[in-house]
C-alpha atoms as a PDB file:
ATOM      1  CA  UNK A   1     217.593 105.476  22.792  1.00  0.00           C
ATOM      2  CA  UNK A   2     218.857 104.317  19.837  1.00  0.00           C
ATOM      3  CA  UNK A   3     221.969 105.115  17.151  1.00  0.00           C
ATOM      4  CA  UNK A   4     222.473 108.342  16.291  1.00  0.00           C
ATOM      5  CA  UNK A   5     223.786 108.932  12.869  1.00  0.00           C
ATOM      6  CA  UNK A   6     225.254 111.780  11.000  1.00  0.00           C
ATOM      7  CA  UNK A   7     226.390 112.484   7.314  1.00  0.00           C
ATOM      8  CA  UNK A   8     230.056 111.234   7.091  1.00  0.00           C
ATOM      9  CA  UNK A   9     232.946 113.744   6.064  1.00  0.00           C
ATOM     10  CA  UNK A  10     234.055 114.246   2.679  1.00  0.00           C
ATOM     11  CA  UNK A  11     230.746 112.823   1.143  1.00  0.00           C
ATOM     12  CA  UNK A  12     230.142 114.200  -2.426  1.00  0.00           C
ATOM     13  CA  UNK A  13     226.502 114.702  -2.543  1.00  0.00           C
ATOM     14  CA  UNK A  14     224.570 116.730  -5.975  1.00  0.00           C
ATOM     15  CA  UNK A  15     220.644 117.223  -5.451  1.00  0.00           C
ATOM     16  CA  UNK A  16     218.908 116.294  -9.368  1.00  0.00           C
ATOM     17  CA  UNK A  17     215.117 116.429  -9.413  1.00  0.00           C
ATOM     18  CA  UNK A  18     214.587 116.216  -5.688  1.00  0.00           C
ATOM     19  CA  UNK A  19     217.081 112.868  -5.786  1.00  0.00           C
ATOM     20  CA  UNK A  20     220.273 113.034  -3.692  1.00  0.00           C
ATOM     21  CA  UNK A  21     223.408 111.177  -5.250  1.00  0.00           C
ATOM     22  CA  UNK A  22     225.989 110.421  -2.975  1.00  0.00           C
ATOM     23  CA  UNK A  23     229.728 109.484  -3.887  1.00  0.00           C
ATOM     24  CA  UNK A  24     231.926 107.833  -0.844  1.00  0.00           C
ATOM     25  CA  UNK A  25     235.148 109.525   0.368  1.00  0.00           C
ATOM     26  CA  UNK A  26     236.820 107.251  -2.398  1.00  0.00           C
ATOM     27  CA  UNK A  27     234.801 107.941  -5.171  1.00  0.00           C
ATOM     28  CA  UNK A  28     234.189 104.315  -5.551  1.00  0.00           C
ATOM     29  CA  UNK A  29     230.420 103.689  -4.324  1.00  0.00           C
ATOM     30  CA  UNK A  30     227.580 105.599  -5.510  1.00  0.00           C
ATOM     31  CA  UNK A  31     224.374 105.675  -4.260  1.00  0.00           C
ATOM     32  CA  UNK A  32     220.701 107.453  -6.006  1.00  0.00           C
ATOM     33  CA  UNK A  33     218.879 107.925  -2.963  1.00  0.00           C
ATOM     34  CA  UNK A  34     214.587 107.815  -4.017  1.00  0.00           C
ATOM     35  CA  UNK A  35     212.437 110.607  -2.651  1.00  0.00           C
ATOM     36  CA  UNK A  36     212.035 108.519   1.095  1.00  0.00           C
ATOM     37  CA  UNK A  37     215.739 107.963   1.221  1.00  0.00           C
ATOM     38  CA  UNK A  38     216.207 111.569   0.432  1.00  0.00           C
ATOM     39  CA  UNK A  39     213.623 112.999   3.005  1.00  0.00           C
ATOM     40  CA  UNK A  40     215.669 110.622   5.387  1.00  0.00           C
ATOM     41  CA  UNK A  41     219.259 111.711   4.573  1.00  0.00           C
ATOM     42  CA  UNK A  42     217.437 115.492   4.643  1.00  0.00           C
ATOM     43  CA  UNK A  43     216.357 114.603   8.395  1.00  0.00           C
ATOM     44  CA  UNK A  44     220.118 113.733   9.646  1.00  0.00           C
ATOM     45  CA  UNK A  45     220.977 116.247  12.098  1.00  0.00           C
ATOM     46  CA  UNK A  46     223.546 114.048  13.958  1.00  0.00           C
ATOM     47  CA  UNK A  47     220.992 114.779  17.281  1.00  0.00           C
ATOM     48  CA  UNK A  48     218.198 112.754  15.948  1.00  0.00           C
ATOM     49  CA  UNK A  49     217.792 108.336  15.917  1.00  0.00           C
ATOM     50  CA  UNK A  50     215.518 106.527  13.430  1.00  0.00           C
ATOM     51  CA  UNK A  51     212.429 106.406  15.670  1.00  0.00           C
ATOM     52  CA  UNK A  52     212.848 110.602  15.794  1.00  0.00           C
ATOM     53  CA  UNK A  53     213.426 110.906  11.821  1.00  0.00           C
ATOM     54  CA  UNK A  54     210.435 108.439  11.558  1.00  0.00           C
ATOM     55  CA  UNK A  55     208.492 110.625  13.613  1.00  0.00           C
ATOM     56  CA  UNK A  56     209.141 113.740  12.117  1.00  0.00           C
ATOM     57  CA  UNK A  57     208.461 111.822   8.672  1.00  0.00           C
ATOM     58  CA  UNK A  58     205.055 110.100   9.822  1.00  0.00           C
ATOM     59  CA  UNK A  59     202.657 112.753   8.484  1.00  0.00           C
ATOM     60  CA  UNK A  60     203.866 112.114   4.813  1.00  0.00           C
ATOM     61  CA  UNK A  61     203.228 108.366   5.164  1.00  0.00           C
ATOM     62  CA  UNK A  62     199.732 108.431   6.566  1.00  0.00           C
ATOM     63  CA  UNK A  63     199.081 104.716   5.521  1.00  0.00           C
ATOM     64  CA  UNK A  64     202.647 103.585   7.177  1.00  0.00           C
ATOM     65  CA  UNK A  65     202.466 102.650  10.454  1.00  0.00           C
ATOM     66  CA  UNK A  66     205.353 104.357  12.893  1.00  0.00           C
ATOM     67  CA  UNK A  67     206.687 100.756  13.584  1.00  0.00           C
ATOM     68  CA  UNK A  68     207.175 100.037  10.268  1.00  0.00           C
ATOM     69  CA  UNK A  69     208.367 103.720   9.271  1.00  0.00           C
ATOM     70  CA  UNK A  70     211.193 103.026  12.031  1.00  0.00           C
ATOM     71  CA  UNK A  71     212.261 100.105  11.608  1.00  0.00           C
ATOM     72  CA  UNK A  72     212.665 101.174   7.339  1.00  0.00           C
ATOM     73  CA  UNK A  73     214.348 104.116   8.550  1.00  0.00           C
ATOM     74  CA  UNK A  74     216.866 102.367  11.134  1.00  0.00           C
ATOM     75  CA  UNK A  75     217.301  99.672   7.892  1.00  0.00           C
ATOM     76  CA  UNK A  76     218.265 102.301   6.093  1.00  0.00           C
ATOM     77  CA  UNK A  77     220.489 104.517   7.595  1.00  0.00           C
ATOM     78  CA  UNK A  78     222.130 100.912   8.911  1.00  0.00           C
ATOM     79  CA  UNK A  79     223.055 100.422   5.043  1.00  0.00           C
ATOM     80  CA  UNK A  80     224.270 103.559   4.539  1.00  0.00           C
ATOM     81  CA  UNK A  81     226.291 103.100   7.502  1.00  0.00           C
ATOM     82  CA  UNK A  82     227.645  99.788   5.553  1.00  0.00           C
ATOM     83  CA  UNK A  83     229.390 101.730   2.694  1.00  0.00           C
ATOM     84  CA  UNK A  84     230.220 104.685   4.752  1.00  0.00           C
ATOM     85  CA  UNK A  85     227.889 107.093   4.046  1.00  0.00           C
ATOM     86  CA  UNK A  86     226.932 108.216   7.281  1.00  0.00           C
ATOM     87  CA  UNK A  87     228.470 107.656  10.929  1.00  0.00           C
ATOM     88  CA  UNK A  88     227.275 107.278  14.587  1.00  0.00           C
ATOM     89  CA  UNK A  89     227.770 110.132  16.823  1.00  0.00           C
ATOM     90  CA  UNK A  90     226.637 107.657  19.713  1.00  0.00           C
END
């Protein structure tokens, strides 16, 4: 098993055209998540790694492989982790 991530407290998120914003706790860092990052940060659940949110995301990315969808996903909730977006539960 892998990291488990959740959506960190006292994130301010708005949802424009299907595109998630998110402002850190400081209002400093902002981040336009596209529609995959969005359909990731959707799929945190704080129960679920990156190889179970690339799984439950494999049917819209028919020509991704699920290698390559998980390791994307674990890149990417790794960076979000960076600036303090999201945290691990374990």
């Amino acid at each position: 098993m892998f990291m488990i991530f959740r959506r960190a407290d006292n994130i301010g998120m708005q949802v424009v055209d299907e595109r998630v914003f998110l402002l850190d706790e400081a209002g400093t860092e902002m981040i336009v998540l596209n529609h995959v990052g969005t359909m990731v940060w959707d799929a945190l659940d704080g129960a679920s790694d990156a190889s179970a949110i690339a799984a439950s995301l494999a049917a819209s990315f028919e020509d991704v492989s699920l290698a390559e969808l998980e390791s994307d996903v674990r890149y990417f909730l790794d960076e979000l982790a960076s600036v303090a977006l999201v945290v691990a539960v374990k």
